[in-house]
N, C-alpha and C. Protein backbone atom coordinates (compact mmCIF):
# COMPACT_ATOMS: atom_id res chain seq x y z
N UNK A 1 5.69 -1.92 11.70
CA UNK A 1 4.48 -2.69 11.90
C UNK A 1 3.32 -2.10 11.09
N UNK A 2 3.17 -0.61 11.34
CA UNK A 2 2.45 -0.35 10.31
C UNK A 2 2.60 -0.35 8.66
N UNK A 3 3.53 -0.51 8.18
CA UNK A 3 3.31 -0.94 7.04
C UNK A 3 3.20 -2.57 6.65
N UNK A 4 3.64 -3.26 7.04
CA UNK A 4 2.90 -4.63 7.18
C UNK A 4 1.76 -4.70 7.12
N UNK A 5 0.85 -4.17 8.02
CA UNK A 5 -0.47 -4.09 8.41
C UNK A 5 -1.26 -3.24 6.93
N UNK A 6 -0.77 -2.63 6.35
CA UNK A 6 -1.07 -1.53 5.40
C UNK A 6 -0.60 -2.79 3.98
N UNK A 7 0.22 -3.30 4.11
CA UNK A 7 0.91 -4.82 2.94
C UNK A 7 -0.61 -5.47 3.17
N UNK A 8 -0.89 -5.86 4.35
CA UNK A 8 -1.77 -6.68 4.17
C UNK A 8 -3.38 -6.11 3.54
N UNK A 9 -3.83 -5.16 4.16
CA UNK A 9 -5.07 -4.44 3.57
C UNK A 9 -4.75 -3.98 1.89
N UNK A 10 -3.64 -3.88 1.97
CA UNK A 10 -3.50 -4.01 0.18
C UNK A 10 -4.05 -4.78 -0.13
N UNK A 11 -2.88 -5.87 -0.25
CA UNK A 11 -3.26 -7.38 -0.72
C UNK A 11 -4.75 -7.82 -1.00
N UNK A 12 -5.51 -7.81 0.19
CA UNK A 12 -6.78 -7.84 0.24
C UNK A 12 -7.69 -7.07 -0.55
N UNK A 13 -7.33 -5.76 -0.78
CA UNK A 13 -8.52 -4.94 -1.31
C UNK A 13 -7.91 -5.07 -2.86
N UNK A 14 -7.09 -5.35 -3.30
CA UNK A 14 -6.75 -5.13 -4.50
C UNK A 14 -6.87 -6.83 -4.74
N UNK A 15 -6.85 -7.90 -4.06
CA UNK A 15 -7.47 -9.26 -4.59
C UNK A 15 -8.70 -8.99 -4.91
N UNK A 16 -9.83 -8.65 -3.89
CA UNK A 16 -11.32 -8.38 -4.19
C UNK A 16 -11.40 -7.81 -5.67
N UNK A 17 -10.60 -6.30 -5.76
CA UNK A 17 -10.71 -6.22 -6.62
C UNK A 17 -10.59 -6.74 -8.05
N UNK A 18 -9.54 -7.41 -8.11
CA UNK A 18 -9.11 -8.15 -9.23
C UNK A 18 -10.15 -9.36 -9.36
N UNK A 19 -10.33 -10.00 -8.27
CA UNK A 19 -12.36 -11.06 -8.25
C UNK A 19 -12.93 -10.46 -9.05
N UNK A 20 -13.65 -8.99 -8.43
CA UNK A 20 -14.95 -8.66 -9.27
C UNK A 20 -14.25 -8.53 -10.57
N UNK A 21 -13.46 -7.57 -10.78
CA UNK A 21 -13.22 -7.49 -12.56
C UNK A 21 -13.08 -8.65 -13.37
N UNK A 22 -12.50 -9.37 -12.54
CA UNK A 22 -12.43 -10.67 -13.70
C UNK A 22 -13.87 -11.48 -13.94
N UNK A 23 -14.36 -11.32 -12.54
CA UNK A 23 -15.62 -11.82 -12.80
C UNK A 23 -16.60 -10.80 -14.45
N UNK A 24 -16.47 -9.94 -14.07
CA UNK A 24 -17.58 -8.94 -14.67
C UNK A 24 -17.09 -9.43 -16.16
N UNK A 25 -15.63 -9.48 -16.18
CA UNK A 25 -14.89 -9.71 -17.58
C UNK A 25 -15.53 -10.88 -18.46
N UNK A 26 -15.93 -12.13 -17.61
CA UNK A 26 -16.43 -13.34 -18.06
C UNK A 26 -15.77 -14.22 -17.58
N UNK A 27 -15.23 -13.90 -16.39
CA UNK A 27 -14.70 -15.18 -15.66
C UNK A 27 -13.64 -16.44 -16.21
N UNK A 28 -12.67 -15.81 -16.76
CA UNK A 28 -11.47 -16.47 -17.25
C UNK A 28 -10.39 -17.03 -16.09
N UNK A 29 -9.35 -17.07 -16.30
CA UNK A 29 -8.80 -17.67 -15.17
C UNK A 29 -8.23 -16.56 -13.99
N UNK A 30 -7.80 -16.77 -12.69
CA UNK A 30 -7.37 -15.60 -12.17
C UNK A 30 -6.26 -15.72 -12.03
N UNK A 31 -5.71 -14.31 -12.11
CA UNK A 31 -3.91 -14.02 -12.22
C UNK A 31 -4.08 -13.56 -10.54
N UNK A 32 -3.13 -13.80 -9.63
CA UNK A 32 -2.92 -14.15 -8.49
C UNK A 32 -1.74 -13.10 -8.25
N UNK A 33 -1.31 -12.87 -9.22
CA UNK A 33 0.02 -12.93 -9.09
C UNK A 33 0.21 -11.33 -9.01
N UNK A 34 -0.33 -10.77 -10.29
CA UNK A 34 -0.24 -9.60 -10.62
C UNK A 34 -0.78 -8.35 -9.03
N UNK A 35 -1.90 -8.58 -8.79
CA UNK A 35 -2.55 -7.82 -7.54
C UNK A 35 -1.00 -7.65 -6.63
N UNK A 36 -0.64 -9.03 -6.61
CA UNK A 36 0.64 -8.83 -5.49
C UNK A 36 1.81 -7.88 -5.23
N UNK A 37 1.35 -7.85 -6.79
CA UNK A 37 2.89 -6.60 -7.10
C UNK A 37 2.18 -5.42 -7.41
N UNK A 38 1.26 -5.70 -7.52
CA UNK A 38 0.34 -3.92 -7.38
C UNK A 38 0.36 -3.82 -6.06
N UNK A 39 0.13 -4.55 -4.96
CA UNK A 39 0.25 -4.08 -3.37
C UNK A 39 1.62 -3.75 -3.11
N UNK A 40 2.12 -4.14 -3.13
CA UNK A 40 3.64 -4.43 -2.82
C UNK A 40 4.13 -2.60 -3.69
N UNK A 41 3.51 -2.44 -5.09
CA UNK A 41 4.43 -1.17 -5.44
C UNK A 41 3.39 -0.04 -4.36
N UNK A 42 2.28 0.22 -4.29
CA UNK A 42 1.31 0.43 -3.71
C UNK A 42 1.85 1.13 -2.12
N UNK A 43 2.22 -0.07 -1.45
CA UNK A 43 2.99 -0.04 0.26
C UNK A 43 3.60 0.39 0.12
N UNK A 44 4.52 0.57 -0.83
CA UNK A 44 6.50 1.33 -1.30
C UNK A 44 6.19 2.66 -1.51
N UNK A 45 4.85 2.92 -1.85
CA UNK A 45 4.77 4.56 -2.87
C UNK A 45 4.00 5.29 -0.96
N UNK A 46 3.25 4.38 -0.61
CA UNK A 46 2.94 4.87 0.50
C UNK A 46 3.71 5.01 2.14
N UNK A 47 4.83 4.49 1.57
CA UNK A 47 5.94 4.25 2.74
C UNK A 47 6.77 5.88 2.34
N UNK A 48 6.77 5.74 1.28
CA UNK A 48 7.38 7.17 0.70
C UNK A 48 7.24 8.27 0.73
N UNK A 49 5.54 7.92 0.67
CA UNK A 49 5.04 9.94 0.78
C UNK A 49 4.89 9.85 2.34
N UNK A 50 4.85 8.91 3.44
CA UNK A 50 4.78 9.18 4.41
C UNK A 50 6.27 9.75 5.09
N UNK A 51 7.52 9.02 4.71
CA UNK A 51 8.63 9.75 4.98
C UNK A 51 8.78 11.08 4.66
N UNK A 52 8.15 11.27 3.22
CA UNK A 52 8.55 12.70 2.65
C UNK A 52 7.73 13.74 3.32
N UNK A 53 6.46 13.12 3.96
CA UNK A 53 5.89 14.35 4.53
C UNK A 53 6.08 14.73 6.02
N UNK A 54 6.52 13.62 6.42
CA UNK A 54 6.49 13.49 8.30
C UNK A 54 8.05 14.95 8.37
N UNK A 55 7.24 15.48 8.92
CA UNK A 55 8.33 16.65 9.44
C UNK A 55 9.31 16.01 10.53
N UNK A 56 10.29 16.73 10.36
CA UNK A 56 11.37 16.18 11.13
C UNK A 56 11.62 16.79 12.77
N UNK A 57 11.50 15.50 13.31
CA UNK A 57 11.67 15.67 14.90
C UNK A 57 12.82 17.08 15.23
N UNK A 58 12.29 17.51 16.36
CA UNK A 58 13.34 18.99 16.75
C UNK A 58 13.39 18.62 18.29
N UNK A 59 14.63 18.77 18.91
CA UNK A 59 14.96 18.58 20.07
C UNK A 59 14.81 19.38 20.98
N UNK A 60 14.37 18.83 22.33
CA UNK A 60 13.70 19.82 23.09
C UNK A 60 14.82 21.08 23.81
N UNK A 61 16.44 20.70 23.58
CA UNK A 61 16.98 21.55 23.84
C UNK A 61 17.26 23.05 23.22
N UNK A 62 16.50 22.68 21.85
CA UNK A 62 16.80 24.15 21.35
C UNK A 62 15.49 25.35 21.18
N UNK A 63 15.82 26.45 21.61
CA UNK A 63 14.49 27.07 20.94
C UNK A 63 14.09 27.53 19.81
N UNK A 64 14.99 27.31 19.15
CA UNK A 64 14.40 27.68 17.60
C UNK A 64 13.18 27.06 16.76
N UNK A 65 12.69 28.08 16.31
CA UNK A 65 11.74 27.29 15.42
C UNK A 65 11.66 26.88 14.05
């Protein structure tokens, strides 16, 4: 769920973004398309470093540390 939720605030902040620049650019047509797959690689790279960093669960039966 949280990365869905994290898909979507992509999407969004990287549309805005792609608005103003194109605006500032001179206002040509807008690519729609492109932002999408910048969120989308974006959620994947952040789905990643969150696996790679989340330490791994330890069971309460053992005492080792």
């Amino acid at each position: 769920m949280k990365y869905f939720i994290t898909l979507i605030w992509a999407v969004l902040l990287i549309e805005m973004i792609n608005f103003v620049l194109n605006s500032l650019s001179g206002g040509g047509p807008l690519n729609v398309v492109t932002p999408l797959f910048v969120a989308v690689i974006i959620v994947i790279a952040l789905a990643l470093l969150d696996v790679a960093t989340t330490p791994p669960k330890q069971s309460q039966d053992t005492n080792e540390i």
